[in-house]
C-alpha atoms as a PDB file:
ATOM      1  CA  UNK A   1     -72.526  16.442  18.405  1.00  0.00           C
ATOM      2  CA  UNK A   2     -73.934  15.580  14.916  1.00  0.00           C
ATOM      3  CA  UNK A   3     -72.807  13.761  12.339  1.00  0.00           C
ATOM      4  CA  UNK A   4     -71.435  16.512  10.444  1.00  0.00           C
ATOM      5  CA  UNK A   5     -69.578  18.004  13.304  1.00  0.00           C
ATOM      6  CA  UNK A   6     -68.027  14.633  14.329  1.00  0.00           C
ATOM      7  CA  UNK A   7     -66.990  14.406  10.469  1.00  0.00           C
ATOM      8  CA  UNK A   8     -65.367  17.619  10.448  1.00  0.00           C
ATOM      9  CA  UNK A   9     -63.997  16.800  13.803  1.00  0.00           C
ATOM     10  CA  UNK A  10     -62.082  13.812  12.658  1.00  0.00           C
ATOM     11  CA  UNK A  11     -61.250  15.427   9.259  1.00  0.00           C
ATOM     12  CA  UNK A  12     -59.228  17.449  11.640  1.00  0.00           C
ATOM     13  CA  UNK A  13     -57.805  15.116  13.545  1.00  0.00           C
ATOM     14  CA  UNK A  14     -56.863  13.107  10.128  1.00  0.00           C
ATOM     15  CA  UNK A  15     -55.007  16.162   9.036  1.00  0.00           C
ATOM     16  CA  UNK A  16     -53.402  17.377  11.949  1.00  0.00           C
ATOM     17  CA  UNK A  17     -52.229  13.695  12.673  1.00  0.00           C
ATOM     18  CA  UNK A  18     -50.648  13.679   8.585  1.00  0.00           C
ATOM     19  CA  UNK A  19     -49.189  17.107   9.094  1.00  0.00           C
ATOM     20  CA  UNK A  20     -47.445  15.947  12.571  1.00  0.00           C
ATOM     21  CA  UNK A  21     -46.057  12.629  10.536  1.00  0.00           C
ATOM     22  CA  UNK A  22     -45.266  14.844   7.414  1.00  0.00           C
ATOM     23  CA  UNK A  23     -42.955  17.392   9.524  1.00  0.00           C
ATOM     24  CA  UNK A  24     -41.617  14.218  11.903  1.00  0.00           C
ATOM     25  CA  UNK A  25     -40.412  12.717   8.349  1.00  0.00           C
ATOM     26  CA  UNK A  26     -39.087  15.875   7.339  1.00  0.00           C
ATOM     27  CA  UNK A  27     -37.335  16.233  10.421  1.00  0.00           C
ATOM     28  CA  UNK A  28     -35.915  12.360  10.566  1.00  0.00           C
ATOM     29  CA  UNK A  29     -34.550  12.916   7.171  1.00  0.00           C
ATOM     30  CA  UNK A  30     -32.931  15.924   7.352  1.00  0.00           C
ATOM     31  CA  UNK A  31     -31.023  14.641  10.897  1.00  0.00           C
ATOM     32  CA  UNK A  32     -30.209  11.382   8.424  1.00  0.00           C
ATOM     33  CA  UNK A  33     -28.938  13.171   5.672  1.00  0.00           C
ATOM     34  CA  UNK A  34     -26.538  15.328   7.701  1.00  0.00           C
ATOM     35  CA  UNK A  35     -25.207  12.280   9.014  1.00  0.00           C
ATOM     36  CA  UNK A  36     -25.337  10.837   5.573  1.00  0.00           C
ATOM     37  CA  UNK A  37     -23.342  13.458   4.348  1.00  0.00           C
ATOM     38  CA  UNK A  38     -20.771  13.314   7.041  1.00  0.00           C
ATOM     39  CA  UNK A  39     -20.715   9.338   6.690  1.00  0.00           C
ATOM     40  CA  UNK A  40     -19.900   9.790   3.426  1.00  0.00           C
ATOM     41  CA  UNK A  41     -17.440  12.914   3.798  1.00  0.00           C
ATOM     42  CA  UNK A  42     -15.578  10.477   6.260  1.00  0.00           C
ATOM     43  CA  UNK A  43     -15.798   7.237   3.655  1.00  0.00           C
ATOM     44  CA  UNK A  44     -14.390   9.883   1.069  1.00  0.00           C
ATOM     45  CA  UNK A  45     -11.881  10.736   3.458  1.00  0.00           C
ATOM     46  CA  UNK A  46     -10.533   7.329   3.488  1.00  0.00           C
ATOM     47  CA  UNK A  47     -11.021   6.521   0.445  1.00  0.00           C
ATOM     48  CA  UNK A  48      -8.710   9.000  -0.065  1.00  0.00           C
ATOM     49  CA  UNK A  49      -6.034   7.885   2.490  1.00  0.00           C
ATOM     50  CA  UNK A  50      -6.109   4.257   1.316  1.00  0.00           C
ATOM     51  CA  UNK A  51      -5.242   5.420  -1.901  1.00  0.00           C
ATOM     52  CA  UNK A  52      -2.530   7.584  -1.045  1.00  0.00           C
ATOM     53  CA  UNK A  53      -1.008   4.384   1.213  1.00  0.00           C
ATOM     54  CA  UNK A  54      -1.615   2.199  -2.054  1.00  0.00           C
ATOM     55  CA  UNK A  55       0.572   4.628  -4.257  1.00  0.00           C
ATOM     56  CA  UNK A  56       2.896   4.644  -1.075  1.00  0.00           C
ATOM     57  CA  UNK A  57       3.120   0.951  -1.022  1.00  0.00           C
ATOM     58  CA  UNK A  58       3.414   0.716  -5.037  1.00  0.00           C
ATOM     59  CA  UNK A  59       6.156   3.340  -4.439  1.00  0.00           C
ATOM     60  CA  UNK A  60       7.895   1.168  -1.945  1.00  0.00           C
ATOM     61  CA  UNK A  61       7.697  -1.977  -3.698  1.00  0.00           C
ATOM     62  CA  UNK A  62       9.692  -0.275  -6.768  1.00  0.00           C
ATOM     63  CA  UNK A  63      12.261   1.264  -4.559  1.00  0.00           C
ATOM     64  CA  UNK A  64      12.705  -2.360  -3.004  1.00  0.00           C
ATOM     65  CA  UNK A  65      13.223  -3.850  -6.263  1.00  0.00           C
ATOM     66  CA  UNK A  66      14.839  -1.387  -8.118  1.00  0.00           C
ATOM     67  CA  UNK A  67      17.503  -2.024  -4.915  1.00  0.00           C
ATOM     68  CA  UNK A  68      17.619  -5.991  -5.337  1.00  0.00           C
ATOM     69  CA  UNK A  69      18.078  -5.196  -8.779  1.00  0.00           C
ATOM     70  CA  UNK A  70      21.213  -3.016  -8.362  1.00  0.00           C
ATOM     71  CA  UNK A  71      22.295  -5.405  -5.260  1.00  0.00           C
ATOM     72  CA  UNK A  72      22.146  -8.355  -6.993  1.00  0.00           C
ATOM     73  CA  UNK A  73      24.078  -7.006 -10.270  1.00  0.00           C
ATOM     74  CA  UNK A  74      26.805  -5.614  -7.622  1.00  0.00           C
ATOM     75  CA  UNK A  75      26.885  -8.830  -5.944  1.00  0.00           C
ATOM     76  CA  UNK A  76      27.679 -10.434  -9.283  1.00  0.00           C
ATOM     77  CA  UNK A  77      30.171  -7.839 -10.282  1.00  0.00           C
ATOM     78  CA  UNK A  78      31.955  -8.916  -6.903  1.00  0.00           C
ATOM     79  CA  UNK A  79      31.623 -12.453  -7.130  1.00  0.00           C
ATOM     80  CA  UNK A  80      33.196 -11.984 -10.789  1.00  0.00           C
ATOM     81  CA  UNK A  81      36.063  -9.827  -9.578  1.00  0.00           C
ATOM     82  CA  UNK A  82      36.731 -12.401  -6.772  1.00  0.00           C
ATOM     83  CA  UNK A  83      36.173 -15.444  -9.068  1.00  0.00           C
ATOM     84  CA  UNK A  84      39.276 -13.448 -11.369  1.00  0.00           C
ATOM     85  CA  UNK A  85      41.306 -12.546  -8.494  1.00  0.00           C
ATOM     86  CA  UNK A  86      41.221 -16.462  -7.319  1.00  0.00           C
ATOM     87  CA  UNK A  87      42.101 -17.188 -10.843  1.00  0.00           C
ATOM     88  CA  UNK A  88      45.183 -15.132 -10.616  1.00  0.00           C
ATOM     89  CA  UNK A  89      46.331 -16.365  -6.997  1.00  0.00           C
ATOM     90  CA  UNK A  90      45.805 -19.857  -8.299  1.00  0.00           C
ATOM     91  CA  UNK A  91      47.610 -18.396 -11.650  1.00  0.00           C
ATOM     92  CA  UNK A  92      50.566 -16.812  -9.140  1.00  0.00           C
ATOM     93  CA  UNK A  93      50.387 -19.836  -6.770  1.00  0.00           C
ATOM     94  CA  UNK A  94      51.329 -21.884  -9.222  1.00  0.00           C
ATOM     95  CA  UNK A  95      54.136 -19.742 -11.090  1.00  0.00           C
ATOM     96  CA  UNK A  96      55.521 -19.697  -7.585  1.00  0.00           C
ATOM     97  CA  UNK A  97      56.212 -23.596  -7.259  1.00  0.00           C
ATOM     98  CA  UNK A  98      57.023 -23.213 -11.252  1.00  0.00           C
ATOM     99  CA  UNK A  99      59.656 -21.305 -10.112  1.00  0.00           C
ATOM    100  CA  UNK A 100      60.885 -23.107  -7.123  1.00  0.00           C
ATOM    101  CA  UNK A 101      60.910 -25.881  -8.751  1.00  0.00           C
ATOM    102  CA  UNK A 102      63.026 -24.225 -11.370  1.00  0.00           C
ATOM    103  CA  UNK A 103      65.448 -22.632  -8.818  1.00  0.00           C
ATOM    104  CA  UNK A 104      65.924 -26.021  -6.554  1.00  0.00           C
ATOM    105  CA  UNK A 105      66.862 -28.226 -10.343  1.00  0.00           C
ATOM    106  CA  UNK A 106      69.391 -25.032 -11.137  1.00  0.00           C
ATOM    107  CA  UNK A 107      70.500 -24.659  -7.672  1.00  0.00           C
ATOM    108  CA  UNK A 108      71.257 -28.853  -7.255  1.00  0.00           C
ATOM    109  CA  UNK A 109      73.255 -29.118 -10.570  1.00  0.00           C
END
């Protein structure tokens, strides 16, 4: 083998060895990029649901306190109606013994 043979030769070699790392490449990335893509569908995915349960949540947290809200102003309405209707059994209570009190002076003379 001469020199120019053995040049040629390798030359050869060279290329076929680029062409076999070329396609490998090829092939590596277009495996990756598929499972890219279906990383990424997935991440979109639940991106997607976490923002859904976030509006959910935000949802929730209004119905909660719109609820307290109305609750609490019920709970003061009864406290008021109950503070009134102690007022008036204290109002009554006391009438009453005005009135026995009354009825025992008229009922002794």
């Amino acid at each position: 083998m001469n020199r120019t043979e053995f040049i040629f030769a390798a030359a050869v070699v060279l290329f076929a060895a680029f062409l076999l790392g070329w396609f490998s490449y090829w092939l590596v990335h277009r495996f990756l990029r598929v499972s890219e893509s279906e990383d990424m569908g997935e991440l979109d995915r639940m991106a997607q649901q976490l923002h859904e349960a976030e509006e959910q949540r935000d949802q929730a947290v209004a119905y909660f306190q719109q609820r307290q809200a109305e609750l609490e102003n019920r709970l003061a309405q009864t406290e008021a109606e109950l503070r009134a209707a102690m007022d008036g059994l204290r109002d009554a209570r006391q009438e009453a013994e005005e009135l026995r009190a009354y009825i025992e002076r008229n009922s002794g003379t």
